[in-house]
C-alpha atoms as a PDB file:
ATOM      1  CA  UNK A   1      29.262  -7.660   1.790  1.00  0.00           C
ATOM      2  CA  UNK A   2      25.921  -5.222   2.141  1.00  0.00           C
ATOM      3  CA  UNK A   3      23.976  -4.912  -1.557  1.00  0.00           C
ATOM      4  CA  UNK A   4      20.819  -2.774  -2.545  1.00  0.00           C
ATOM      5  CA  UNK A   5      18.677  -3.737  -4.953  1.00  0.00           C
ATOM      6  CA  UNK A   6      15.944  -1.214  -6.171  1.00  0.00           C
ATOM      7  CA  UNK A   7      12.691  -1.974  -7.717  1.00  0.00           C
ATOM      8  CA  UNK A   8       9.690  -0.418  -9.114  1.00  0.00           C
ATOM      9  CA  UNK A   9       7.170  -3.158  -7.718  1.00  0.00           C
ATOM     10  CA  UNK A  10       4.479  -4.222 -10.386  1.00  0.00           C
ATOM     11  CA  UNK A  11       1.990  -6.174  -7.761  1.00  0.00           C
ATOM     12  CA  UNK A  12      -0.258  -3.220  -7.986  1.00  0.00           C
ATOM     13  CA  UNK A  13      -0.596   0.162  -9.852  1.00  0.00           C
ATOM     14  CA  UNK A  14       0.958   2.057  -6.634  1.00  0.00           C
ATOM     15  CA  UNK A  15       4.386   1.207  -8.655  1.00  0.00           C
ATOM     16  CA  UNK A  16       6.414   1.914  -5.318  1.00  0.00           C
ATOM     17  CA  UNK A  17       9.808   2.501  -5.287  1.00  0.00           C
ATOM     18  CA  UNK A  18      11.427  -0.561  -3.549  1.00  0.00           C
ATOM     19  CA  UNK A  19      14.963  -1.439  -1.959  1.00  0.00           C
ATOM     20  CA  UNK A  20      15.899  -4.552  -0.977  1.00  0.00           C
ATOM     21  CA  UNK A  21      19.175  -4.762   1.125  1.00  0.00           C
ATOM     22  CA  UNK A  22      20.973  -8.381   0.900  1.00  0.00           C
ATOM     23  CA  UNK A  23      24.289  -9.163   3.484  1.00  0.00           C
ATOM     24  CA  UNK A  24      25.889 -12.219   3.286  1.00  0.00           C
ATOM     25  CA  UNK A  25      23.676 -13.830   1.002  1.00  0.00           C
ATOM     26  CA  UNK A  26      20.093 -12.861   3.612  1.00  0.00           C
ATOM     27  CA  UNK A  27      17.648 -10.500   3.272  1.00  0.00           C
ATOM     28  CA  UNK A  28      18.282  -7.420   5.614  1.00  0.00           C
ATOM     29  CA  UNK A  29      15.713  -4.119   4.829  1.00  0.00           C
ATOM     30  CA  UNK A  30      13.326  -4.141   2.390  1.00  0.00           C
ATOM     31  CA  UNK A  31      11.974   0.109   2.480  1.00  0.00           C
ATOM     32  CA  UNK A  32       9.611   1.646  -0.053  1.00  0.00           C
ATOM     33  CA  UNK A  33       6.452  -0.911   0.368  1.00  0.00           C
ATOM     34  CA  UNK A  34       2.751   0.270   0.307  1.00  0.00           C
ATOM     35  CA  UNK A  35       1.503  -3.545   1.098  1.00  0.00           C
ATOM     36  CA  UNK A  36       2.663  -6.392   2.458  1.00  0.00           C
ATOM     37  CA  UNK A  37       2.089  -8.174  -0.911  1.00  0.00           C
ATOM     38  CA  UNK A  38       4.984  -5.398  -2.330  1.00  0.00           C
ATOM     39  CA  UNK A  39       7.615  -6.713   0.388  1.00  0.00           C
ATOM     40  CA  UNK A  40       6.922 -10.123  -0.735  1.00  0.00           C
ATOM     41  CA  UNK A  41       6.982  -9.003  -4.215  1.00  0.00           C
ATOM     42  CA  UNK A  42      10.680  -7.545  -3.612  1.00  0.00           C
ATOM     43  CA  UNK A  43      12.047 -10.783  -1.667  1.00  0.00           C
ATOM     44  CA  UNK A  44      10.975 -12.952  -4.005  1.00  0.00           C
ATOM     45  CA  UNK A  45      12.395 -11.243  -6.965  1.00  0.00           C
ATOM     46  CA  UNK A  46      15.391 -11.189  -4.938  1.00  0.00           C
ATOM     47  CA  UNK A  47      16.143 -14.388  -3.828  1.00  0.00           C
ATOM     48  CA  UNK A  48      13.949 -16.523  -6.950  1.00  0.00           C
ATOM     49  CA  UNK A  49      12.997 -14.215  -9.740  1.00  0.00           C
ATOM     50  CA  UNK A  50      10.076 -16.056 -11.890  1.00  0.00           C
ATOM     51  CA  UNK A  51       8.267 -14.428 -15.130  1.00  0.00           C
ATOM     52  CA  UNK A  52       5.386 -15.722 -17.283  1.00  0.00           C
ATOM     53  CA  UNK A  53       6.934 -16.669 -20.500  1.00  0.00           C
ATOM     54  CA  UNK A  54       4.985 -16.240 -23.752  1.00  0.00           C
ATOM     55  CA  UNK A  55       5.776 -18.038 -27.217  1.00  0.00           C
ATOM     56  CA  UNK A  56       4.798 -19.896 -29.842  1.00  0.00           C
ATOM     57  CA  UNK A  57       5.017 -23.359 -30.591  1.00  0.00           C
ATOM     58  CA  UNK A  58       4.370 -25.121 -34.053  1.00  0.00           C
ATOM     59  CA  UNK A  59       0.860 -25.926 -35.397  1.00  0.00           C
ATOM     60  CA  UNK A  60       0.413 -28.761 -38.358  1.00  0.00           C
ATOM     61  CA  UNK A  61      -2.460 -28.444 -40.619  1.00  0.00           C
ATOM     62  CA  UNK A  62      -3.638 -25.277 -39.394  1.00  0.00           C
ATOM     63  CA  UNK A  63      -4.098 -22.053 -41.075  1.00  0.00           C
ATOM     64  CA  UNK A  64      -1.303 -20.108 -40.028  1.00  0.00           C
ATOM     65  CA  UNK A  65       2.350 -21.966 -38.896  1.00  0.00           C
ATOM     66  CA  UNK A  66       2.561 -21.064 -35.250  1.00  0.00           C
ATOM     67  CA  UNK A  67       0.237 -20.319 -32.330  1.00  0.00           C
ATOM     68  CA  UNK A  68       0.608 -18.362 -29.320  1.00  0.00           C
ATOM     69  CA  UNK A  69       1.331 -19.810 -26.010  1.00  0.00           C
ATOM     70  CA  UNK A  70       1.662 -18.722 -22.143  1.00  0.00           C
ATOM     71  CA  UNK A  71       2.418 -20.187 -19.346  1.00  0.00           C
ATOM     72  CA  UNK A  72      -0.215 -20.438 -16.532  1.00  0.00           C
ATOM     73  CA  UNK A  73       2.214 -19.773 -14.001  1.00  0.00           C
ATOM     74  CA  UNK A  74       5.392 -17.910 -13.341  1.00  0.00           C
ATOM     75  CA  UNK A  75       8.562 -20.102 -14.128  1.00  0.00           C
ATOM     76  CA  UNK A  76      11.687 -19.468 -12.694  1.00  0.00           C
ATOM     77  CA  UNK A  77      13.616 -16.895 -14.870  1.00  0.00           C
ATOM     78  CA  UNK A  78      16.894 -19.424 -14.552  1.00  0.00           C
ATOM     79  CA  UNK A  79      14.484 -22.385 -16.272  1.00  0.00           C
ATOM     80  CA  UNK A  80      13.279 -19.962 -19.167  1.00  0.00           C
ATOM     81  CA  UNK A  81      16.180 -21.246 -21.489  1.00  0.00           C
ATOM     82  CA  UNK A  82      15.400 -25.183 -20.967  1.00  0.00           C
ATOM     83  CA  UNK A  83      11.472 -24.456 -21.487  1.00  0.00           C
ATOM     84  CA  UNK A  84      12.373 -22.177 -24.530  1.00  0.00           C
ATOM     85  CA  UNK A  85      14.028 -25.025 -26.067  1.00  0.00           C
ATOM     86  CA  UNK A  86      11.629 -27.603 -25.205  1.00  0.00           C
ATOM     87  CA  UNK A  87       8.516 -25.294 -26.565  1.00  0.00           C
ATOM     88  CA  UNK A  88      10.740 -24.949 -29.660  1.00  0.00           C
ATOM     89  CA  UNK A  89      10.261 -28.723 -29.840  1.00  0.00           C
ATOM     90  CA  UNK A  90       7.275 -28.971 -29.393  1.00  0.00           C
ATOM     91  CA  UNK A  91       4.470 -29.466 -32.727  1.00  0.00           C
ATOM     92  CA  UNK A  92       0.787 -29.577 -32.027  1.00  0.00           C
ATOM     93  CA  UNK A  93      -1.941 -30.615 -34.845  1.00  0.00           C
ATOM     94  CA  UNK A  94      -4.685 -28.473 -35.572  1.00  0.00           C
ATOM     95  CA  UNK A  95      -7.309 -27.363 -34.773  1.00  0.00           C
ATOM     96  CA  UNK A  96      -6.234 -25.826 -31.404  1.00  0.00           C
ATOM     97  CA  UNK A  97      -8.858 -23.528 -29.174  1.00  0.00           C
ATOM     98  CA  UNK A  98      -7.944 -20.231 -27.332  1.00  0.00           C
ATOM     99  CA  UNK A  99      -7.128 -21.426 -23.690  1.00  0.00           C
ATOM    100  CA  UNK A 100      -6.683 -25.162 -24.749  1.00  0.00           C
ATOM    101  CA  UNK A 101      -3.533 -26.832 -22.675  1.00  0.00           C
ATOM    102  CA  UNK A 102      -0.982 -27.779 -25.012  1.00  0.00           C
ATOM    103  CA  UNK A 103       1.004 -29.631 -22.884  1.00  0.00           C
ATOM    104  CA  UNK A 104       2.496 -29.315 -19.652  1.00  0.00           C
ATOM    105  CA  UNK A 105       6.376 -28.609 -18.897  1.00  0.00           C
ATOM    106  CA  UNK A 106       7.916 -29.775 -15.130  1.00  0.00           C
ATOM    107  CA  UNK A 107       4.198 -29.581 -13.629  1.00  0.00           C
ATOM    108  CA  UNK A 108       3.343 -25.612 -15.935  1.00  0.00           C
ATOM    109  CA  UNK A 109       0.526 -25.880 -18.042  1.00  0.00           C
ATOM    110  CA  UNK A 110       1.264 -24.216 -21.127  1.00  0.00           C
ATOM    111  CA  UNK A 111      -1.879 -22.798 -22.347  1.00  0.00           C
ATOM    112  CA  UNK A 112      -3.062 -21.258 -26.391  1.00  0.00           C
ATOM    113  CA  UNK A 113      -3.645 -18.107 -26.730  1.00  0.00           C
ATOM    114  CA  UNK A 114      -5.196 -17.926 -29.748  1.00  0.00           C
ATOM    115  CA  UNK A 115      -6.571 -20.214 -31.986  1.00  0.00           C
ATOM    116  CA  UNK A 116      -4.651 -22.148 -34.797  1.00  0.00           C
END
């Protein structure tokens, strides 16, 4: 069975229009790419979609309850619920600095965004 998935590729401002045909579970055509980096863009979101995840995590004895938290890498979108619940976990003491690791979560730093 032949599938088309369609994108609007973020790698770049171009924003191109990309299709990604899949039969039989392998990557046939990908049309609409400006750069190579796009095609890559498409297959990968295809075959292992990843996002940054942002969220906050709990702060003791600091001024506000919570601080802001990224990850410095894309995690799979699939793992997103298991890290969600571990961050929700998770209870740092304050002071904590912008860009300060946290901890780390299956090899992802997880980084402050602010200060708490």
């Amino acid at each position: 069975m032949k599938k088309t998935y369609r994108f609007t590729c973020i790698v770049c401002p171009l924003g191109c229009a990309l299709e990604v045909e899949v039969e039989n579970g392998k990557i046939g055509e990908v049309k609409g790419y400006t750069c190579p980096r796009g095609k890559e863009w498409a297959i990968e979101e295809v075959t292992n979609p990843k996002r940054v995840v942002m969220s906050v995590i709990k702060v003791r004895n600091g001024a506000l309850p919570t601080v802001s938290v990224k990850t410095a890498e894309p995690v799979p979108k699939k793992k997103i619920p298991e890290l969600m619940e571990f961050l929700s976990k998770l209870e740092v003491e304050a002071p904590v600095e912008i860009g300060q690791v946290m901890t780390e979560w299956e090899g992802i730093k997880i980084v402050a965004t602010r200060g708490a």
